[in-house]
N, C-alpha and C. Protein backbone atom coordinates (compact mmCIF):
# COMPACT_ATOMS: atom_id res chain seq x y z
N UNK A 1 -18.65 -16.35 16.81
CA UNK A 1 -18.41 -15.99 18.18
C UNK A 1 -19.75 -15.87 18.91
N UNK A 2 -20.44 -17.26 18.80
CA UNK A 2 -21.33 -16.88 19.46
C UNK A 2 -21.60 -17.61 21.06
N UNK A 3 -22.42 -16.39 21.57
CA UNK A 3 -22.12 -16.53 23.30
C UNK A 3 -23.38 -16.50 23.93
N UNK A 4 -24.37 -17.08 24.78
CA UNK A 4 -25.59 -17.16 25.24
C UNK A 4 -25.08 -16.37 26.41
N UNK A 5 -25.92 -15.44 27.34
CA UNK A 5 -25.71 -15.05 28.48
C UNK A 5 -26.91 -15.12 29.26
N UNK A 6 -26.58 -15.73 30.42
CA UNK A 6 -28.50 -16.07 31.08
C UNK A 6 -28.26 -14.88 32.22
N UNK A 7 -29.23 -14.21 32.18
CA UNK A 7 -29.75 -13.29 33.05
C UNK A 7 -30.75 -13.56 34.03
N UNK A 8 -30.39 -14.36 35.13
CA UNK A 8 -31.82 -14.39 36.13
C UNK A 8 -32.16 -13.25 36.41
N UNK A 9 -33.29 -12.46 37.05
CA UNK A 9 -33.97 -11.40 37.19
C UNK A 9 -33.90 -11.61 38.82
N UNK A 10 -32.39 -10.83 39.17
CA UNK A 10 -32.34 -10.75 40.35
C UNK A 10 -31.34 -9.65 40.44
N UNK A 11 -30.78 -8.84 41.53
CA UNK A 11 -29.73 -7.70 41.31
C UNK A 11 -28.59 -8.29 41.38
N UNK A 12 -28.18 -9.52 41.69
CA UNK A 12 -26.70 -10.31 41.94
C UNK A 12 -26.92 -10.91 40.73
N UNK A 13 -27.75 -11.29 39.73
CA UNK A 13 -27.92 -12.02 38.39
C UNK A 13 -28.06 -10.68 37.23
N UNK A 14 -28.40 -9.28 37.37
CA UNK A 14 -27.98 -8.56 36.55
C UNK A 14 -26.79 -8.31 36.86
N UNK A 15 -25.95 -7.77 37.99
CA UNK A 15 -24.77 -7.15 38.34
C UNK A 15 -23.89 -9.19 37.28
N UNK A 16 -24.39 -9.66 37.36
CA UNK A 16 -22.89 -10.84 37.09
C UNK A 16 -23.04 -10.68 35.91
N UNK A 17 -24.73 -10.86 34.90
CA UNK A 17 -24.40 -10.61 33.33
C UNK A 17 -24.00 -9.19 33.33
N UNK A 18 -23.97 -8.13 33.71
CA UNK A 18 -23.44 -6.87 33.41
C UNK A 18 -21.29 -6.92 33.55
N UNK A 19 -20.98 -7.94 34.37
CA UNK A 19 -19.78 -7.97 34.38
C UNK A 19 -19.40 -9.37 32.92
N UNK A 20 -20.70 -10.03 32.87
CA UNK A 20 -19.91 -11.09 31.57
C UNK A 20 -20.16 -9.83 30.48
N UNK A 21 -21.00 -9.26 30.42
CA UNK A 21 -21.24 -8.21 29.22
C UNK A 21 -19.94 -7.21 28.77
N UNK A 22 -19.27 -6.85 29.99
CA UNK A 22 -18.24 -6.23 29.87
C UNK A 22 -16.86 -6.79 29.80
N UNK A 23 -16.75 -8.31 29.73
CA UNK A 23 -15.67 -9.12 29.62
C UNK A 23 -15.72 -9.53 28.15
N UNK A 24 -17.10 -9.68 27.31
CA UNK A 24 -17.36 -10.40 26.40
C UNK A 24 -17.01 -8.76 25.24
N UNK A 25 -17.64 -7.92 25.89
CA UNK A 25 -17.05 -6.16 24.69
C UNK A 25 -15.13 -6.56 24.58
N UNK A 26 -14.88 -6.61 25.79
CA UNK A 26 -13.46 -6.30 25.94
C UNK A 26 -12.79 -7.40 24.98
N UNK A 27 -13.41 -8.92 25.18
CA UNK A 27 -12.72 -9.89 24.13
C UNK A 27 -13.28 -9.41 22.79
N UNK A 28 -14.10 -9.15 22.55
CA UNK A 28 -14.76 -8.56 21.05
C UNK A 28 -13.39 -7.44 20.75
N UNK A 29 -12.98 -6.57 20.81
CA UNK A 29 -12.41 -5.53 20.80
C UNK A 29 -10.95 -5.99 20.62
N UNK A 30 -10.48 -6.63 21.53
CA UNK A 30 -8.96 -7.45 21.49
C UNK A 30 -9.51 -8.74 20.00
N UNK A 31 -10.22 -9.14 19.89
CA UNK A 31 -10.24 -9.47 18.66
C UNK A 31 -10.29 -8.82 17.39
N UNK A 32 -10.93 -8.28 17.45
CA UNK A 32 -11.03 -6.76 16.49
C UNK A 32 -9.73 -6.19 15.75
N UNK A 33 -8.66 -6.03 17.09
CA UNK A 33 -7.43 -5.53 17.31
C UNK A 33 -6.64 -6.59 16.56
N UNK A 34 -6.94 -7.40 17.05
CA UNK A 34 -5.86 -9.10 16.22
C UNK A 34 -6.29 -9.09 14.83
N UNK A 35 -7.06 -8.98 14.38
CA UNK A 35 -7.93 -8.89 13.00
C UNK A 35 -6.97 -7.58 12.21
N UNK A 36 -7.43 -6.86 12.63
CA UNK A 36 -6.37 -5.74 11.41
C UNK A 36 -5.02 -5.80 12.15
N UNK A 37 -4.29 -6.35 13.01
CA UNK A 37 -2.99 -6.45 13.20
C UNK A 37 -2.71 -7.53 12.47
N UNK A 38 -3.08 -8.62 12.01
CA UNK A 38 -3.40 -9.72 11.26
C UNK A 38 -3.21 -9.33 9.63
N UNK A 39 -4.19 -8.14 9.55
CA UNK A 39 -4.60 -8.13 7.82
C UNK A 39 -2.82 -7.17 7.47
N UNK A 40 -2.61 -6.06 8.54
CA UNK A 40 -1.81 -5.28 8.42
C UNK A 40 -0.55 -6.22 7.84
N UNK A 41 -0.06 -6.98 9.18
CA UNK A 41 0.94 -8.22 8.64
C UNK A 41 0.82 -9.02 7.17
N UNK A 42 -0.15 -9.31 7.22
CA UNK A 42 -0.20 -9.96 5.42
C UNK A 42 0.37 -9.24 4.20
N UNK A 43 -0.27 -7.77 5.00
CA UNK A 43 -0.33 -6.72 3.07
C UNK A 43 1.36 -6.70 3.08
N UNK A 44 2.09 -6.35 4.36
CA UNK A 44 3.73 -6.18 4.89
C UNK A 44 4.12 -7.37 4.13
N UNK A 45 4.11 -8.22 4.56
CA UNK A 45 4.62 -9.36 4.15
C UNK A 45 4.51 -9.68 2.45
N UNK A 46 3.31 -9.81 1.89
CA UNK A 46 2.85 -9.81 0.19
C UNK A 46 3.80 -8.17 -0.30
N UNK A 47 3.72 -7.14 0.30
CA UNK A 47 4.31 -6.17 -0.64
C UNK A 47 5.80 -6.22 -0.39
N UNK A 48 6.50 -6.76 0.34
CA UNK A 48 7.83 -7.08 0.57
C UNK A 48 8.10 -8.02 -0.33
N UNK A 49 7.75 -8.90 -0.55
CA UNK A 49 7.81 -9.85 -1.54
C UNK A 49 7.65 -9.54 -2.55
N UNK A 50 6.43 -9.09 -3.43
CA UNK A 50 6.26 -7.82 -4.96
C UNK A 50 7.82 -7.13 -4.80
N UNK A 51 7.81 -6.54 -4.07
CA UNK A 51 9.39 -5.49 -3.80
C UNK A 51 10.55 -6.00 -4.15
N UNK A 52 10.68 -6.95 -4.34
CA UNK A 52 12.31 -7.84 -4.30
C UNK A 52 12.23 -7.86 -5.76
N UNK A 53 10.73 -8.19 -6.57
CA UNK A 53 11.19 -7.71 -7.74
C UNK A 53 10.26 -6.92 -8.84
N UNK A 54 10.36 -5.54 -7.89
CA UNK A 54 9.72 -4.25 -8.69
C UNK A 54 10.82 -3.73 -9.26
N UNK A 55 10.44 -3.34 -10.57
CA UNK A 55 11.74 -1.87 -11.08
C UNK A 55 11.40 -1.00 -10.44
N UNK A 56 12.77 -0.18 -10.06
CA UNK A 56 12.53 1.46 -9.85
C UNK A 56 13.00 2.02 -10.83
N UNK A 57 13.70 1.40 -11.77
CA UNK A 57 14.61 1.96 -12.92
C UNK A 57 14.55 1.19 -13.69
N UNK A 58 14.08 1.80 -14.96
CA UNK A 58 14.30 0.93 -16.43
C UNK A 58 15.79 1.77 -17.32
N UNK A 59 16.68 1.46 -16.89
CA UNK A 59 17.59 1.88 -18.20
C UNK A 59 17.66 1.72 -19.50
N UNK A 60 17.96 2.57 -20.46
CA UNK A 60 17.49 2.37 -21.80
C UNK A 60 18.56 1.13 -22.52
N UNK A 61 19.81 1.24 -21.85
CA UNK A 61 20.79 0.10 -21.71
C UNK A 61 20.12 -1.23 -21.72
N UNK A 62 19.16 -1.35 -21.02
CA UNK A 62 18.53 -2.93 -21.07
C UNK A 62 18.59 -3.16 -19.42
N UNK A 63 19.29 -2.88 -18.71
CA UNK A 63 19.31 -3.37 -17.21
C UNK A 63 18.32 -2.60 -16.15
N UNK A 64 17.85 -3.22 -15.41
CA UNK A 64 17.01 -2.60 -14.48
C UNK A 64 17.39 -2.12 -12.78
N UNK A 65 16.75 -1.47 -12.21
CA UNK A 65 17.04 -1.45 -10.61
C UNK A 65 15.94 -1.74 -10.21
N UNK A 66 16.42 -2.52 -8.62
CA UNK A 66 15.33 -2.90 -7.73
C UNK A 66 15.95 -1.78 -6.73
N UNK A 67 14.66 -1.60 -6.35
CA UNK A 67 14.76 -0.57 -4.80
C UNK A 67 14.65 -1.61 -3.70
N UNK A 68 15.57 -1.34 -2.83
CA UNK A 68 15.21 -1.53 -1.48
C UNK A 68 13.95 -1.08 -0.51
N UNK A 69 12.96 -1.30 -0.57
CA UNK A 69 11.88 -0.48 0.05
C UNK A 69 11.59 -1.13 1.58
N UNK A 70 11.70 -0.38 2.80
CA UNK A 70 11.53 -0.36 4.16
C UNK A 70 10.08 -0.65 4.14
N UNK A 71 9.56 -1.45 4.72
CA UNK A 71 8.37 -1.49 5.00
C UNK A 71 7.96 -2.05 6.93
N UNK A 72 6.92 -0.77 7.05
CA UNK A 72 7.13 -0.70 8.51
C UNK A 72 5.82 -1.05 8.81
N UNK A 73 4.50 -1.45 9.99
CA UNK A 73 3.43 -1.61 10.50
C UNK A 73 3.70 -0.36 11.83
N UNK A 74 2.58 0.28 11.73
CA UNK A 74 2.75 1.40 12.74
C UNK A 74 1.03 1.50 13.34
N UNK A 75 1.01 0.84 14.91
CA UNK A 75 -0.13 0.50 15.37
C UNK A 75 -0.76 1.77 16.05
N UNK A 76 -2.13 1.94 16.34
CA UNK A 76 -2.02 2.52 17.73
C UNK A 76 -3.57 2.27 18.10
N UNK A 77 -4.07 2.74 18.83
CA UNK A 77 -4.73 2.27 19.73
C UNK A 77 -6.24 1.32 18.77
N UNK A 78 -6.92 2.72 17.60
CA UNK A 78 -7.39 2.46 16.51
C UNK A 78 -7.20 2.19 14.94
N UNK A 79 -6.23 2.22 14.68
CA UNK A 79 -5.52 1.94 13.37
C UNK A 79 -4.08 0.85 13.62
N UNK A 80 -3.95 -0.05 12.30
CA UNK A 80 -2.83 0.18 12.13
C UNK A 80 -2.96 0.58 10.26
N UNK A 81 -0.97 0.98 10.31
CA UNK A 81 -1.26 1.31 9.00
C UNK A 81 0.16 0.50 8.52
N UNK A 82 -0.02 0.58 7.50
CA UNK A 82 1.79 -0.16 6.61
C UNK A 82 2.23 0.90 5.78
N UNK A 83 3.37 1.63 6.21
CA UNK A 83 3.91 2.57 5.60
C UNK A 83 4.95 1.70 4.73
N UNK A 84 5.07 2.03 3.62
CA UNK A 84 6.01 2.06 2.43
C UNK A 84 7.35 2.90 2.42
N UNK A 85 8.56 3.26 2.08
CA UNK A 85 9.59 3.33 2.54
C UNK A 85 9.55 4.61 1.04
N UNK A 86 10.54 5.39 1.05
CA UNK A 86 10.60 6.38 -0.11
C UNK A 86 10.68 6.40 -1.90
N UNK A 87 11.33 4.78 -2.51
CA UNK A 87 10.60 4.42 -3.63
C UNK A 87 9.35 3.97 -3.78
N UNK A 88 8.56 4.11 -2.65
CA UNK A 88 7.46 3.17 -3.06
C UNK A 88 6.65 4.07 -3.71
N UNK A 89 6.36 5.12 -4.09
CA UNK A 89 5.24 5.94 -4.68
C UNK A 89 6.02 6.07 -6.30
N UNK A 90 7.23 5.13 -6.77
CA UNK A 90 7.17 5.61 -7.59
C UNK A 90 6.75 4.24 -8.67
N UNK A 91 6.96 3.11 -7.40
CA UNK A 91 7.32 1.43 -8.08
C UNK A 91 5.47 1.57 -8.10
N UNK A 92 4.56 1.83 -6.68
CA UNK A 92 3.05 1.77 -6.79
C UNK A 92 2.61 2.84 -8.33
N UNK A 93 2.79 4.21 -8.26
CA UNK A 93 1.82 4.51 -9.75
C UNK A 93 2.82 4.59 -10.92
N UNK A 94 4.40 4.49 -10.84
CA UNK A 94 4.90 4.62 -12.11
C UNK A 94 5.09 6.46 -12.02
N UNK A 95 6.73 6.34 -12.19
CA UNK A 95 7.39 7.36 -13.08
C UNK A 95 7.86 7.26 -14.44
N UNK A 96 7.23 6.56 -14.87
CA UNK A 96 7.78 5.63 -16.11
C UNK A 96 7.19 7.34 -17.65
N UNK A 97 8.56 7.07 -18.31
CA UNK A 97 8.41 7.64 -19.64
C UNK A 97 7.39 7.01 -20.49
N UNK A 98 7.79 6.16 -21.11
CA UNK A 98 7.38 4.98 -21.85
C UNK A 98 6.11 4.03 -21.19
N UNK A 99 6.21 3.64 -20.09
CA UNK A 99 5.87 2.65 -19.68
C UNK A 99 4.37 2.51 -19.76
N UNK A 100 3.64 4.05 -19.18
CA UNK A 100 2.67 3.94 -18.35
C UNK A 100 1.21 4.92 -19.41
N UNK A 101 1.74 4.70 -20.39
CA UNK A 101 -0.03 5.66 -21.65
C UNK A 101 0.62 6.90 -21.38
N UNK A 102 -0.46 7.56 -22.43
CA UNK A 102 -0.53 9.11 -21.99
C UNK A 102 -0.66 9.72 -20.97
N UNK A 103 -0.10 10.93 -21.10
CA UNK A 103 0.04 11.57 -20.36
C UNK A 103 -1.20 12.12 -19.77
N UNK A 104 -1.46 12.71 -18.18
CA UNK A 104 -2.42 12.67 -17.25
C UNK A 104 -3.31 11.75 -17.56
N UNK A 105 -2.95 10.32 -17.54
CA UNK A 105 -4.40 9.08 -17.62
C UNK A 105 -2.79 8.71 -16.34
N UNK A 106 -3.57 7.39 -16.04
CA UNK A 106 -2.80 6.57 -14.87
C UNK A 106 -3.16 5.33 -14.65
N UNK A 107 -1.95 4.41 -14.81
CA UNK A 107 -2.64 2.83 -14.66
C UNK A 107 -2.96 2.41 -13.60
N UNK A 108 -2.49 3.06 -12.76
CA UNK A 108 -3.71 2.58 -11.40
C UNK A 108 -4.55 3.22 -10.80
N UNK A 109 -6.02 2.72 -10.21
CA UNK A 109 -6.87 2.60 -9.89
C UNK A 109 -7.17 3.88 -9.39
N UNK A 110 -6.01 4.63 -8.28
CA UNK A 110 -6.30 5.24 -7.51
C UNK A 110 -5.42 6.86 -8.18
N UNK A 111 -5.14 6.73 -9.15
CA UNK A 111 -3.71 7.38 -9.63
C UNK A 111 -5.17 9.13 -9.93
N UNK A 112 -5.81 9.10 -10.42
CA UNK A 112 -7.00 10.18 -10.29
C UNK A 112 -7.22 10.68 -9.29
N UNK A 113 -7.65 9.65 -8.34
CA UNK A 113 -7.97 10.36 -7.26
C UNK A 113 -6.89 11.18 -6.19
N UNK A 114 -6.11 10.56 -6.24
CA UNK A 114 -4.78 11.36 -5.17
C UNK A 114 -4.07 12.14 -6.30
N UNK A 115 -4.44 12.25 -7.59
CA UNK A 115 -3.36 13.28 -8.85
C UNK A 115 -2.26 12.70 -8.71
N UNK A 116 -1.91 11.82 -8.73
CA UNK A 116 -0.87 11.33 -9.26
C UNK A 116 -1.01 10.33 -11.06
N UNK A 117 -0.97 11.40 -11.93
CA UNK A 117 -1.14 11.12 -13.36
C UNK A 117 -0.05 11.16 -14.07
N UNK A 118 0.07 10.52 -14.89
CA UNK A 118 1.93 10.42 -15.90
C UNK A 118 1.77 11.89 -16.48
N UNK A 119 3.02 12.60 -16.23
CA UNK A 119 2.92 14.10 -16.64
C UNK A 119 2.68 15.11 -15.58
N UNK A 120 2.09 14.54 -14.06
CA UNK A 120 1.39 15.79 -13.74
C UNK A 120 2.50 16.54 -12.58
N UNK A 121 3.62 15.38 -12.12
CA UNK A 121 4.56 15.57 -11.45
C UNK A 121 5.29 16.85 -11.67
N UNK A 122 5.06 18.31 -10.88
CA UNK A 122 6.01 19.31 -11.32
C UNK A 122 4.68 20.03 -12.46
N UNK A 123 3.60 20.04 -12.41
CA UNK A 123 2.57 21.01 -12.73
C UNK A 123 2.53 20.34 -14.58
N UNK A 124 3.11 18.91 -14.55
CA UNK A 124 2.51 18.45 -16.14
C UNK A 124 4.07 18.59 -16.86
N UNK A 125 5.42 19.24 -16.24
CA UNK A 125 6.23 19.58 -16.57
C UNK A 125 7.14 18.46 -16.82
N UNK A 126 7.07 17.23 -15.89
CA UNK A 126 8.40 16.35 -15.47
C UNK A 126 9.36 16.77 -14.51
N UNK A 127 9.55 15.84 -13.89
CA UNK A 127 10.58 15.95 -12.71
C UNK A 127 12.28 15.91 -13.84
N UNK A 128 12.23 15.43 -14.40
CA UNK A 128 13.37 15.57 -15.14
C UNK A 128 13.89 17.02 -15.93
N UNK A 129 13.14 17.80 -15.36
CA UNK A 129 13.19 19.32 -15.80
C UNK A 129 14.69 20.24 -15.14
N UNK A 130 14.12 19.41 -13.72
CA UNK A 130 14.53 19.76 -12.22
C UNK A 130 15.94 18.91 -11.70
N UNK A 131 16.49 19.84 -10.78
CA UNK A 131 17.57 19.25 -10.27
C UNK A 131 18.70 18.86 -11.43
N UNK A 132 19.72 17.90 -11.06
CA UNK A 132 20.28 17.28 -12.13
C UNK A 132 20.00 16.11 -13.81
N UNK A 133 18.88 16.19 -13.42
CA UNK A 133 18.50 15.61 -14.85
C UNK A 133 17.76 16.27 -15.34
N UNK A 134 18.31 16.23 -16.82
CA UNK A 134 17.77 16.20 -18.13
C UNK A 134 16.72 15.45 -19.38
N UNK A 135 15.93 16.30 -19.82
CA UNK A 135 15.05 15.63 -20.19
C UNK A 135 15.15 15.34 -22.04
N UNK A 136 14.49 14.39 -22.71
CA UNK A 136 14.86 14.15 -23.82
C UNK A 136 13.20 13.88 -24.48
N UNK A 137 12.90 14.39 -24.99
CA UNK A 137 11.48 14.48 -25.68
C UNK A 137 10.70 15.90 -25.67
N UNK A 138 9.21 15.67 -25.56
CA UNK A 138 8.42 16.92 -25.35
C UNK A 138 8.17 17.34 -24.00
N UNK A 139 8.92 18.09 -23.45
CA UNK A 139 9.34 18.36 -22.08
C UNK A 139 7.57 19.13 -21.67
N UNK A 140 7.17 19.74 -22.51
CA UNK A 140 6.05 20.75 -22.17
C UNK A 140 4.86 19.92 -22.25
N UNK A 141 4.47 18.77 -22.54
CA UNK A 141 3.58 17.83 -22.58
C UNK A 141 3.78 16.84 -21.87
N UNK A 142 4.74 17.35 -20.83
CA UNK A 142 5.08 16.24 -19.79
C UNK A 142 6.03 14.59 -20.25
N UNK A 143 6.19 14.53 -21.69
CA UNK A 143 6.07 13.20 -21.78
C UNK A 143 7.90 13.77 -22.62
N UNK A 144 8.40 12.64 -22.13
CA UNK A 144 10.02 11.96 -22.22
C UNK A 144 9.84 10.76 -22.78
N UNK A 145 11.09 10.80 -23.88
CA UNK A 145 11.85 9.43 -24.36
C UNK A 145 12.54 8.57 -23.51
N UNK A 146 13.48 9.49 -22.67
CA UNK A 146 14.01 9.00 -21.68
C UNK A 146 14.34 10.37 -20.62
N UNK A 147 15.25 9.82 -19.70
CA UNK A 147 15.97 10.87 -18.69
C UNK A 147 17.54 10.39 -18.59
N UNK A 148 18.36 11.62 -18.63
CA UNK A 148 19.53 11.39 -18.47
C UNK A 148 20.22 11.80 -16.56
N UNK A 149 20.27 10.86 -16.25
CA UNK A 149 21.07 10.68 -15.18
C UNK A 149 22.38 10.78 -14.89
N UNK A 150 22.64 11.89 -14.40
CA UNK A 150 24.56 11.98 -14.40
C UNK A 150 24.94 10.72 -13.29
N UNK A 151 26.12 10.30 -14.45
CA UNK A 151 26.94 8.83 -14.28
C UNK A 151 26.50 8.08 -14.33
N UNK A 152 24.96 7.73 -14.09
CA UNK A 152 24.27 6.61 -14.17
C UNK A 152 23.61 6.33 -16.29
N UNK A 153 23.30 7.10 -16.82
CA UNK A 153 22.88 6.99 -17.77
C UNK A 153 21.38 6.99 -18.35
N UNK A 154 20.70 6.99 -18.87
CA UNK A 154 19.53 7.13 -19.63
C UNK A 154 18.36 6.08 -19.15
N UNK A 155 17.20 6.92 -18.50
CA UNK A 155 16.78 5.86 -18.09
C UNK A 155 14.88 6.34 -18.15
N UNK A 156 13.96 4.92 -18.76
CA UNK A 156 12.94 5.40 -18.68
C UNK A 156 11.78 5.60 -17.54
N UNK A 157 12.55 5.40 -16.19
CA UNK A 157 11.78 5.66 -15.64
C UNK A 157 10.85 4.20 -14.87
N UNK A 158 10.02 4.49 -14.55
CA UNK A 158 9.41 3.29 -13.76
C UNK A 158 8.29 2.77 -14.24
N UNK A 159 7.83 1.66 -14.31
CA UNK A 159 6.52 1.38 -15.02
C UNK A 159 5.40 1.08 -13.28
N UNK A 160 4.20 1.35 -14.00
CA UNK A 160 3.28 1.48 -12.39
C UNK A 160 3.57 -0.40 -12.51
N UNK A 161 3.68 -0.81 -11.03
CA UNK A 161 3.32 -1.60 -10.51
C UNK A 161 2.68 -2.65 -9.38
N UNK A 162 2.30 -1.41 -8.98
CA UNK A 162 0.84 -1.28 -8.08
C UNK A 162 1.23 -2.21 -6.69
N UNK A 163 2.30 -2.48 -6.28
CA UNK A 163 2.52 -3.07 -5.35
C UNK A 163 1.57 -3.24 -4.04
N UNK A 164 1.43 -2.20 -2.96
CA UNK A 164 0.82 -1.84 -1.86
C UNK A 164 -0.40 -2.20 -2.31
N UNK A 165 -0.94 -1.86 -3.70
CA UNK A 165 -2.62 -1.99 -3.93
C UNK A 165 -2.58 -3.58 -4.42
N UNK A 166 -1.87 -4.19 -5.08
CA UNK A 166 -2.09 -5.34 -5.08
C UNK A 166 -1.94 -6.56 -3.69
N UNK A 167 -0.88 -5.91 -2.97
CA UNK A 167 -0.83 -6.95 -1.79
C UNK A 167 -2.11 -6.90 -0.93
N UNK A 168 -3.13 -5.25 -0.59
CA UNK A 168 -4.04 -5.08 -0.30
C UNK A 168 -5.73 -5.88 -0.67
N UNK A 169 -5.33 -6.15 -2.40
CA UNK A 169 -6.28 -7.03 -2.79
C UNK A 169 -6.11 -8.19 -2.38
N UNK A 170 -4.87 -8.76 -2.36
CA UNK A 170 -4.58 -10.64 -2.33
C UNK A 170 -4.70 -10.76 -0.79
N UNK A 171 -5.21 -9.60 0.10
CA UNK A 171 -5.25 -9.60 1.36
C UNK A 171 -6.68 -9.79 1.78
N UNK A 172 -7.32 -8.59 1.11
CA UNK A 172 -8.60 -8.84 1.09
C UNK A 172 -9.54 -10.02 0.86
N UNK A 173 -8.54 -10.73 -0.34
CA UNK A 173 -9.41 -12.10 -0.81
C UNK A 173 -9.05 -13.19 0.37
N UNK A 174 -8.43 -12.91 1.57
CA UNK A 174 -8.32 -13.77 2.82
C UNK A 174 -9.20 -13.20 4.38
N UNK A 175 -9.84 -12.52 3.74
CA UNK A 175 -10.21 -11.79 5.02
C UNK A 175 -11.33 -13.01 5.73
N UNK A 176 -11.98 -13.33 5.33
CA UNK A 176 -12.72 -14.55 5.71
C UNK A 176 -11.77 -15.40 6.44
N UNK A 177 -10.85 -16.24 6.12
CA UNK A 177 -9.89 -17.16 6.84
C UNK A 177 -9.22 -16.45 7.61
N UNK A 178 -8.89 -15.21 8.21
CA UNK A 178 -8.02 -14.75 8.61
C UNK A 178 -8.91 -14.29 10.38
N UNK A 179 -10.15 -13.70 9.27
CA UNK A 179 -11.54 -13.35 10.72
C UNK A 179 -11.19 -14.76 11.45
N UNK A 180 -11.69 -16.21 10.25
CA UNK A 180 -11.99 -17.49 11.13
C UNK A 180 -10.80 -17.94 12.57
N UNK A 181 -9.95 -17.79 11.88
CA UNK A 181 -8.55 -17.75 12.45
C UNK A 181 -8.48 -16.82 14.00
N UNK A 182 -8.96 -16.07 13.49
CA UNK A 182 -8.69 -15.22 15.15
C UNK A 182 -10.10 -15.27 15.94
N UNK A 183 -11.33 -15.11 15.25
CA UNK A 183 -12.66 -15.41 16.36
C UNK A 183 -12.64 -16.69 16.47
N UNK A 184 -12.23 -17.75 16.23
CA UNK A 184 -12.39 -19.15 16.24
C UNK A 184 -11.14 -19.73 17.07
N UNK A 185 -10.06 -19.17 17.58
CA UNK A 185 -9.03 -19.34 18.58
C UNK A 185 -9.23 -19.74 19.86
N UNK A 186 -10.58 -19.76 20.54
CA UNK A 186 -11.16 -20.11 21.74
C UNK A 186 -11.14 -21.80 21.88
């Protein structure tokens, strides 16, 4: 985006580059804006797609569930962001029994830093403690064989599959074509 601006040294030749100066911020900025409304759309689009076929449920039966997950872009003046819909925190780090190592380690990246660790859900206890399910293993070490689900049946839970953080990477590795794409539109 590059732009020469000639300045004669006169007050009608600063006053005109002072008005291209302020036309050329304003297109900088509305580009800017297209750029992460751009990257935002990609990650939406790549984690909708991961989504169609993430488990939210491993049954010990052999059959699995896919979640339906809402995925929304929510702009505003300086951000946008891509919110994830209410399975998604469990398909991104895993509620998984089985699935996901020991207990407080975490297969993804970020699973330390925000405490979200296998086990730590419910103070290291399991969510399967709580509410209507039941738990089947060493309940006090956080870690389950399975969970029993009334009417639904026995189930291990979710394995991490990092959705949101992976569509974020395969997003990132376009950020170059995506810049070219919108500063190069002129």
């Amino acid at each position: 985006m590059k732009r020469v601006i000639n300045v004669p040294l006169s007050h009608s030749g600063i006053d005109a580059a002072i008005i291209e100066l302020k036309a050329y911020k304003m297109d900088f900025e509305r580009k800017c804006k297209a750029v992460r409304h751009e990257v935002a759309e990609r990650v939406k689009q790549k984690a909708e797609d991961m989504y169609l076929y993430a488990t939210y449920n491993d049954w010990v039966d052999g059959h699995t569930d896919r979640a339906l997950v809402p995925i929304v872009v929510e702009e505003t003046e300086n951000q946008s962001i891509v919110i994830a819909g209410y399975p998604a925190i469990f398909i991104e780090f895993g509620a998984g029994v089985t699935h996901n190592g020991p207990v407080f380690t975490s297969p993804h990246p970020m699973g330390y830093i925000l405490n979200f660790t296998i086990g730590s859900y419910r103070q290291g206890r399991g969510w399967a403690e709580y509410g209507p399910y039941k738990a089947f293993g060493n309940a006090s070490k956080g870690q389950f064989e399975s969970w029993y689900v009334p009417d639904k049946g026995f189930t291990r839970g979710t394995p991490s599959q990092r959705v949101l953080w992976n569509a974020m990477q395969l997003t990132l590795a376009e950020m170059d074509d995506i810049i070219n794409e919108v500063f190069n539109d002129d």
